[in-house]
Protein backbone atom coordinates (compact mmCIF):
# COMPACT_ATOMS: atom_id res chain seq x y z
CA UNK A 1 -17.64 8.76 13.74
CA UNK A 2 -17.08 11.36 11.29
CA UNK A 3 -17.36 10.31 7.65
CA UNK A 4 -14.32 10.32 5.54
CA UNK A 5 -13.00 13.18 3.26
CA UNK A 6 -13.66 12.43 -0.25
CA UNK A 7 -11.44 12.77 -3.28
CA UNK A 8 -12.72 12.39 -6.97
CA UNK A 9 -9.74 11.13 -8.69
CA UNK A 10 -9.08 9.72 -12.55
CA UNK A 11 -6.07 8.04 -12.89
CA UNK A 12 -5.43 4.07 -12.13
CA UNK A 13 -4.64 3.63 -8.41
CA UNK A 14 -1.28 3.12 -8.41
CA UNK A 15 -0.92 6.99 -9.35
CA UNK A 16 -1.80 7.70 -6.00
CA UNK A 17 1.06 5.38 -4.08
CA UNK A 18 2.81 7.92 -2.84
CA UNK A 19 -0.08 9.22 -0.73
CA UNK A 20 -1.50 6.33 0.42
CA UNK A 21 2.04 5.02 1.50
CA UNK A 22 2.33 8.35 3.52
CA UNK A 23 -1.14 8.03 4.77
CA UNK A 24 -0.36 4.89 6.11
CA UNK A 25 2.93 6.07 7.65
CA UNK A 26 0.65 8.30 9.84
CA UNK A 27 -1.79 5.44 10.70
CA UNK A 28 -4.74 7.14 8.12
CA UNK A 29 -6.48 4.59 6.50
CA UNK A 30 -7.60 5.23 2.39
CA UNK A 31 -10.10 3.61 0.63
CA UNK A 32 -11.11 3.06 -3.31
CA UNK A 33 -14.71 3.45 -4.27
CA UNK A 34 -15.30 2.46 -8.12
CA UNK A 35 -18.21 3.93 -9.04
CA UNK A 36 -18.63 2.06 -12.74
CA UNK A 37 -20.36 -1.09 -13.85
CA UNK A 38 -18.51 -4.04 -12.05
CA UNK A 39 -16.45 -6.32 -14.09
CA UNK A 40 -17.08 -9.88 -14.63
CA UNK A 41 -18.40 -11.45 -11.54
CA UNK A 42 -16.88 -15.24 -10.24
CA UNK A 43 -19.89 -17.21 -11.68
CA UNK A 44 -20.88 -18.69 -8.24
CA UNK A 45 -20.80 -15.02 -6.34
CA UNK A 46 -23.02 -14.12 -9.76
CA UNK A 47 -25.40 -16.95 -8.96
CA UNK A 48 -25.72 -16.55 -5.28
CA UNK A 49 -26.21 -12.77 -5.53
CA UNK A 50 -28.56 -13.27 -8.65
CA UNK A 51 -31.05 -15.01 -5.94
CA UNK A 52 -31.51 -12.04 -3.62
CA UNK A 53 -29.17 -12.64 -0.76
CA UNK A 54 -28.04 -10.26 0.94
CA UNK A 55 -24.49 -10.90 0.62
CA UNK A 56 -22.17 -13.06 -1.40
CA UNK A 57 -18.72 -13.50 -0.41
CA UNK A 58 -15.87 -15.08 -1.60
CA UNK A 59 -12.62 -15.02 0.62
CA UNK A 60 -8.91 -16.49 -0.30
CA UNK A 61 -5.86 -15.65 -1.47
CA UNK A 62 -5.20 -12.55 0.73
CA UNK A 63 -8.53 -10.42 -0.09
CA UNK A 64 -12.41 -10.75 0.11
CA UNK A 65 -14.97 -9.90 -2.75
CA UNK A 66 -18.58 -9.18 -1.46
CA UNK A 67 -21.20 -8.69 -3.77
CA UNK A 68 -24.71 -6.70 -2.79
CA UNK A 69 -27.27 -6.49 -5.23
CA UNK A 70 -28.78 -2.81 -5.26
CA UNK A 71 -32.01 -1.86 -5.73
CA UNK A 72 -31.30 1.54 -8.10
CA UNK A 73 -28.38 3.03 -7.86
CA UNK A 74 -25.97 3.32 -5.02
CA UNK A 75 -26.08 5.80 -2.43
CA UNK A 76 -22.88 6.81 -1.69
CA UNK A 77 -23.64 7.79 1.77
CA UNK A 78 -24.50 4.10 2.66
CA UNK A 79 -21.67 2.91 0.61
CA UNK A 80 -19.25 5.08 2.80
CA UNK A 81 -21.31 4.05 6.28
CA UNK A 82 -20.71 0.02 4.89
CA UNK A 83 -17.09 -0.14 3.29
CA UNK A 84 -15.04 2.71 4.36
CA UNK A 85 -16.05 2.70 8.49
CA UNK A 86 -12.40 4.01 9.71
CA UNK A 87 -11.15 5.95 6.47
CA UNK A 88 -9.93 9.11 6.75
CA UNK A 89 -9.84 9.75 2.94
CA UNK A 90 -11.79 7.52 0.11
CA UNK A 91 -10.48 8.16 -3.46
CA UNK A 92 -13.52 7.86 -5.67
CA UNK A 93 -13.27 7.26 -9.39
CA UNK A 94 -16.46 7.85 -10.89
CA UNK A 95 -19.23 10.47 -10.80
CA UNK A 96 -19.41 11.98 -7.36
CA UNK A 97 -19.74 15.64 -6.42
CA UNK A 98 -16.14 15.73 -4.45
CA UNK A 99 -13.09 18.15 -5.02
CA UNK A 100 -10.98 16.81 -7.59
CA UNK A 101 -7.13 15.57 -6.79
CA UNK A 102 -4.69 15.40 -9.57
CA UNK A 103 -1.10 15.18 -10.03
CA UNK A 104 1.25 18.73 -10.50
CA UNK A 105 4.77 16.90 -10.81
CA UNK A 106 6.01 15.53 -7.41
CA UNK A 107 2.88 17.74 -5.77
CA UNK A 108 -0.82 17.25 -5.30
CA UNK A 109 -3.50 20.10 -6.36
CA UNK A 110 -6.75 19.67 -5.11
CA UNK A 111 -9.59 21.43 -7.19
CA UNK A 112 -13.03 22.84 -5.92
CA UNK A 113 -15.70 23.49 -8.36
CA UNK A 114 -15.61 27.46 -8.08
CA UNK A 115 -11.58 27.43 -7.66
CA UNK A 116 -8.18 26.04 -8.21
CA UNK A 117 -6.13 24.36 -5.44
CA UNK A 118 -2.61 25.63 -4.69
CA UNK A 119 0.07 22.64 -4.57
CA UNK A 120 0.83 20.41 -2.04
CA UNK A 121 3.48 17.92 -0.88
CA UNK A 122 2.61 14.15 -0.25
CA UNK A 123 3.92 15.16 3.01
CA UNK A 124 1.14 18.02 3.12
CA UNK A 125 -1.81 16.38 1.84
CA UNK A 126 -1.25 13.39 4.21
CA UNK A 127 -1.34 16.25 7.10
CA UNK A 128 -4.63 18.15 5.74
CA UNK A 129 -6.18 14.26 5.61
CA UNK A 130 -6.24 14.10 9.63
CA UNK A 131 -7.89 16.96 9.69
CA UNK A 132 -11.50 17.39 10.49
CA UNK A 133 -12.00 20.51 8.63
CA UNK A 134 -12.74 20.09 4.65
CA UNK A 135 -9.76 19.88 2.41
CA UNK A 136 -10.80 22.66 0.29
């Protein structure tokens, strides 16, 4: 399966509703890597994952938290392979090197390191998302 585009993005989630709701208007799936220091673990998902298992989960109230402990830092490769299997676009907050998507209005720019993107529609961007070929 091929891996998910990525998107390095800076604003709160909710900035990006409008794509994700189009995204998931033409069956795409989008996912939300956080790569920061985690907040505040539940004490007993703290505790189990404090004695080296390899997973502790916690499941309820319409979502699951897993917690991993790492050895180093995270590889975002294996991150992608373990929680985004089926994406088509991961929005990743944090330092990754991945084109950067921001806002222009009611349109979406996506930036390259050696260029600025033209604007896009939601409508647009959704479209360039099932796309194999690189977004930029």
């Amino acid at each position: 399966m091929k891996a998910p585009h990525l998107l390095r993005v800076e604003e709160a989630p909710e900035s990006y509703s409008p794509l994700v709701e189009a995204a998931r208007a033409d069956s795409l799936r989008v996912g939300w890597l956080e790569l920061s220091e985690v907040a505040p673990l539940p004490d007993v998902l703290a505790a189990a994952a404090g004695l080296g298992l390899l997973r502790a989960v916690s499941a309820g109230g319409g979502r699951t938290v897993a917690v991993k402990p790492l050895r180093g830092e995270p590889v975002l490769k294996d991150l992608l392979r373990e929680h985004f299997l089926g994406c088509a676009l991961v929005l990743v907050r944090g330092a990754v090197d991945a084109p950067h998507l921001r806002r222009d209005g009611d349109n979406w720019v996506i930036d390259a390191p050696d260029k600025a993107g033209q604007p896009l529609t939601t409508a647009q961007l959704a479209g360039k998302i099932r796309s194999p070929l690189p977004l930029v």
